[in-house]
C-alpha atoms as a PDB file:
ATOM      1  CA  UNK A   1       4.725  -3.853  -4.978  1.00  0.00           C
ATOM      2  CA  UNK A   2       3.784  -2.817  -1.576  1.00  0.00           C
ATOM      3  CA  UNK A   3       2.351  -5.477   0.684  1.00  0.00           C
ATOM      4  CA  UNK A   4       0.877  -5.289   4.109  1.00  0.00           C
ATOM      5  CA  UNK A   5      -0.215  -8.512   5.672  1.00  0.00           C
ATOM      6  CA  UNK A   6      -1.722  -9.416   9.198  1.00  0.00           C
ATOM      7  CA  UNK A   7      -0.740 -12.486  10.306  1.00  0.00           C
ATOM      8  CA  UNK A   8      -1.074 -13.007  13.921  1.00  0.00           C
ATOM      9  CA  UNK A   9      -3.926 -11.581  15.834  1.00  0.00           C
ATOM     10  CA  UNK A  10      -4.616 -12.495  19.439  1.00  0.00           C
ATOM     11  CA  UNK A  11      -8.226 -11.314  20.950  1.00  0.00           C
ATOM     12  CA  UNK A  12      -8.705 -11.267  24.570  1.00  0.00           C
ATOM     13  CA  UNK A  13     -12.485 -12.443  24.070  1.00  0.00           C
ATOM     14  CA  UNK A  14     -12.826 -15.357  21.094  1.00  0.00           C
ATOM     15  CA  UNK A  15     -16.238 -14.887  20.602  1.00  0.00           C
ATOM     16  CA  UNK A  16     -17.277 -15.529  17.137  1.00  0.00           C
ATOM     17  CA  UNK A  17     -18.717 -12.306  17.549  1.00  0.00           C
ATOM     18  CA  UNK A  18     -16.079 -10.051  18.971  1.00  0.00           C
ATOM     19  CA  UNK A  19     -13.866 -12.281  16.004  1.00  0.00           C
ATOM     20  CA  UNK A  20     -16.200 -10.670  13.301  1.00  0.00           C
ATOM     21  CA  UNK A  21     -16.171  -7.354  14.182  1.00  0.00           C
ATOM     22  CA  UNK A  22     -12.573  -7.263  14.992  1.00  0.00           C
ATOM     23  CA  UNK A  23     -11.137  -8.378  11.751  1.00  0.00           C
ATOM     24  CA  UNK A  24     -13.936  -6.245  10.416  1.00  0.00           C
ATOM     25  CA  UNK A  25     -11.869  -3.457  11.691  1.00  0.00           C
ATOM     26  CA  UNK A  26      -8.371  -4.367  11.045  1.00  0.00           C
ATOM     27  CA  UNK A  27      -9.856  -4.946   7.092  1.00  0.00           C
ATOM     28  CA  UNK A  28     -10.740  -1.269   7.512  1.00  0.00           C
ATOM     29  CA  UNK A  29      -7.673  -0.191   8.797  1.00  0.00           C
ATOM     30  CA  UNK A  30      -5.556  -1.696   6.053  1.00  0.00           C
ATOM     31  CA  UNK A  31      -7.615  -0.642   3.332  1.00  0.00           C
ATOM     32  CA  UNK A  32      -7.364   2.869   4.455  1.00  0.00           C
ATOM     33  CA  UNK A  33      -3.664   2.111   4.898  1.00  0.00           C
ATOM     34  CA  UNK A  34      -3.590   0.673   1.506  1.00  0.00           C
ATOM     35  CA  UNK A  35      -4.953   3.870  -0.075  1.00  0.00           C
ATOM     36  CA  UNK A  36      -2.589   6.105   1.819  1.00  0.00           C
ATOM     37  CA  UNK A  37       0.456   4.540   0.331  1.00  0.00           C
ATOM     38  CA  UNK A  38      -0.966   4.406  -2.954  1.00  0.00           C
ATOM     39  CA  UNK A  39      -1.721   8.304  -2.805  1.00  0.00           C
ATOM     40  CA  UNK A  40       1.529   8.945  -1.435  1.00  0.00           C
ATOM     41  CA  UNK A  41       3.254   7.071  -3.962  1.00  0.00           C
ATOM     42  CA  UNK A  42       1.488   8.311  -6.793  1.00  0.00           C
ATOM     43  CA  UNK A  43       3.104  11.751  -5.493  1.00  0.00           C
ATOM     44  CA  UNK A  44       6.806  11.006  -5.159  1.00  0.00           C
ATOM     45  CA  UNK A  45       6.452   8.893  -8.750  1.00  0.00           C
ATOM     46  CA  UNK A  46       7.962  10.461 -11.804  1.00  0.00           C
ATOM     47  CA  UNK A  47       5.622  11.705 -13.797  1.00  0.00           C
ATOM     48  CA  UNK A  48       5.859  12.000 -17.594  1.00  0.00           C
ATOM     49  CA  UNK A  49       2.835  10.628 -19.514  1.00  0.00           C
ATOM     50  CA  UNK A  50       0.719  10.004 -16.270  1.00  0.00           C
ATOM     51  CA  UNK A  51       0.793   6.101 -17.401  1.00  0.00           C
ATOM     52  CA  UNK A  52       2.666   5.246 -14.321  1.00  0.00           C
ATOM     53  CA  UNK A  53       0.151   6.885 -12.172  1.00  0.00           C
ATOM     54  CA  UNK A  54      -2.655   5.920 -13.884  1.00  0.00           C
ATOM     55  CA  UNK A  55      -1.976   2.615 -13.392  1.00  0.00           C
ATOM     56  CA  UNK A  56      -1.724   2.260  -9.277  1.00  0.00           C
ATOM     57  CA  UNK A  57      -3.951   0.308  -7.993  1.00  0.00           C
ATOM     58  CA  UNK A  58      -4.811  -1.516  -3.955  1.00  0.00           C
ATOM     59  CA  UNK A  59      -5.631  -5.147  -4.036  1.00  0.00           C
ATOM     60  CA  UNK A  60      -7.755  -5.941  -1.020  1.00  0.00           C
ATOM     61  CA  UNK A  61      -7.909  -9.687   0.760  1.00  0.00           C
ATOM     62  CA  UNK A  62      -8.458 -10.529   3.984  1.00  0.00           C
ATOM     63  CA  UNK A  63      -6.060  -9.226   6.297  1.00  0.00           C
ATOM     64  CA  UNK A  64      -4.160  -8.452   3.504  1.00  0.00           C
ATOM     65  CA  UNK A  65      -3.617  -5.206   0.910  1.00  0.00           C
ATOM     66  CA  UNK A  66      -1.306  -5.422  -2.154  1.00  0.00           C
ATOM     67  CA  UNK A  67      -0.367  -1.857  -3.578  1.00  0.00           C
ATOM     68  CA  UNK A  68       0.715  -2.306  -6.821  1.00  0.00           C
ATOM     69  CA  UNK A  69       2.502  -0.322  -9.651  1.00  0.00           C
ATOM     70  CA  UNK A  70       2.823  -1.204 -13.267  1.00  0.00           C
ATOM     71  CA  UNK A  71       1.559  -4.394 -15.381  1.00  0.00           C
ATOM     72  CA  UNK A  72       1.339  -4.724 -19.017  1.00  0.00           C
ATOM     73  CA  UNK A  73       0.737  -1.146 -19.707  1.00  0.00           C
ATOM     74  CA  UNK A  74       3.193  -0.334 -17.602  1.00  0.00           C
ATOM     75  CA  UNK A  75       6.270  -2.493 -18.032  1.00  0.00           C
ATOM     76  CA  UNK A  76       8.762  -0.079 -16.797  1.00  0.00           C
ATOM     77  CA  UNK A  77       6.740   0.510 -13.395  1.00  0.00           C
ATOM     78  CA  UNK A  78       9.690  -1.435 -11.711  1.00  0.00           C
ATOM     79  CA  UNK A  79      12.624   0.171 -13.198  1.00  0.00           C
ATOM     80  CA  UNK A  80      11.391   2.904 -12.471  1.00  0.00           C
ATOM     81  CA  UNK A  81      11.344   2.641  -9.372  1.00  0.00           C
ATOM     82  CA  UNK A  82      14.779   1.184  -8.831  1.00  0.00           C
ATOM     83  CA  UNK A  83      16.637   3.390 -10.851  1.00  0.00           C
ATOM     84  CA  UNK A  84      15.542   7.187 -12.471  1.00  0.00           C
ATOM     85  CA  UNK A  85      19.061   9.195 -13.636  1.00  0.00           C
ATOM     86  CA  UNK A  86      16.884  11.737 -14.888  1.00  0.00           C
ATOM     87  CA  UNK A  87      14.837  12.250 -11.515  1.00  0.00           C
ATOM     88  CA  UNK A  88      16.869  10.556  -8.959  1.00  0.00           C
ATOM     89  CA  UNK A  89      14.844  12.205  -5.878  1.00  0.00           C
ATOM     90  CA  UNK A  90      11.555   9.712  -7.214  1.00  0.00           C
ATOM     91  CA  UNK A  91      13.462   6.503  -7.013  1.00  0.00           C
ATOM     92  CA  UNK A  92      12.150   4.271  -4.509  1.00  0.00           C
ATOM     93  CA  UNK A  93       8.716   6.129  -4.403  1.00  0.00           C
ATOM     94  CA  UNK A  94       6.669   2.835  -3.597  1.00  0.00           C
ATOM     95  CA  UNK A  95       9.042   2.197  -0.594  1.00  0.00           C
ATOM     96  CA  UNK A  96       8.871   5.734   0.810  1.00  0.00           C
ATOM     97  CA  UNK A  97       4.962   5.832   0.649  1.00  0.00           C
ATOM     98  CA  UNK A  98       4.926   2.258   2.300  1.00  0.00           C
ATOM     99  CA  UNK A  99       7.723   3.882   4.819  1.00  0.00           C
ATOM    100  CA  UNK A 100       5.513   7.007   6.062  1.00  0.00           C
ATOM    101  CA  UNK A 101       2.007   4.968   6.286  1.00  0.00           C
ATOM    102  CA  UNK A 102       3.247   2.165   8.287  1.00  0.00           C
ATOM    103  CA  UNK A 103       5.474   4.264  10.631  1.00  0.00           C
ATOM    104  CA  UNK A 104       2.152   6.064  11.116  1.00  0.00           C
ATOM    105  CA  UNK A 105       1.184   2.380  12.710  1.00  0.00           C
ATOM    106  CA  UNK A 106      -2.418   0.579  12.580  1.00  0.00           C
ATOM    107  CA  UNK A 107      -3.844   2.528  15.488  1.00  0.00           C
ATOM    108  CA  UNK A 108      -3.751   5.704  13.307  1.00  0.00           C
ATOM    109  CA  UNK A 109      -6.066   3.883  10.342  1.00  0.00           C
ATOM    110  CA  UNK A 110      -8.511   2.452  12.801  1.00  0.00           C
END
């Protein structure tokens, strides 16, 4: 599981409005961010019955997004992920997505 979490933000004008539309836009930002490493990852997974990509999904909260891999369909989602001796170049795929997005930085998703 990917996680990306805001958890200081410091606004030069407090206004309740300025406050609104503000973390309106950081929401944005990590939901866009949230879908880029779930795209990414769903490329450097293995793929064998399409199960494991099937199953991605992005939790959105506020000033939070959860990518997420596996779940009771997909029990082996972790594993997976950790260790492939078949397919060793798709280990760590969730990482690697997570990696390129946030290297990108916030200012690209907003």
């Amino acid at each position: 599981m990917a996680e990306l979490q805001i958890t200081t933000i410091k606004y030069v004008d407090n206004t309740p409005a300025v406050l609104r539309e503000e973390t309106a836009k950081i929401n944005n930002a990590l939901s866009k961010m949230g879908d880029s490493i779930k795209n990414r990852a769903q490329l450097y997974a293995p793929y064998d019955s399409g199960d494991l990509h099937d199953d991605a999904r992005v939790e959105k909260a506020e000033l939070s997004v959860k990518v997420i891999f596996g779940g009771f369909a997909v029990p082996y989602a972790r594993r997976r992920h950790y260790e492939n001796n078949l397919h060793p170049e798709t280990k760590y795929y969730l990482e690697r997505a997570g990696n390129e997005t946030t290297r990108q930085g916030v200012q690209f998703y907003l």
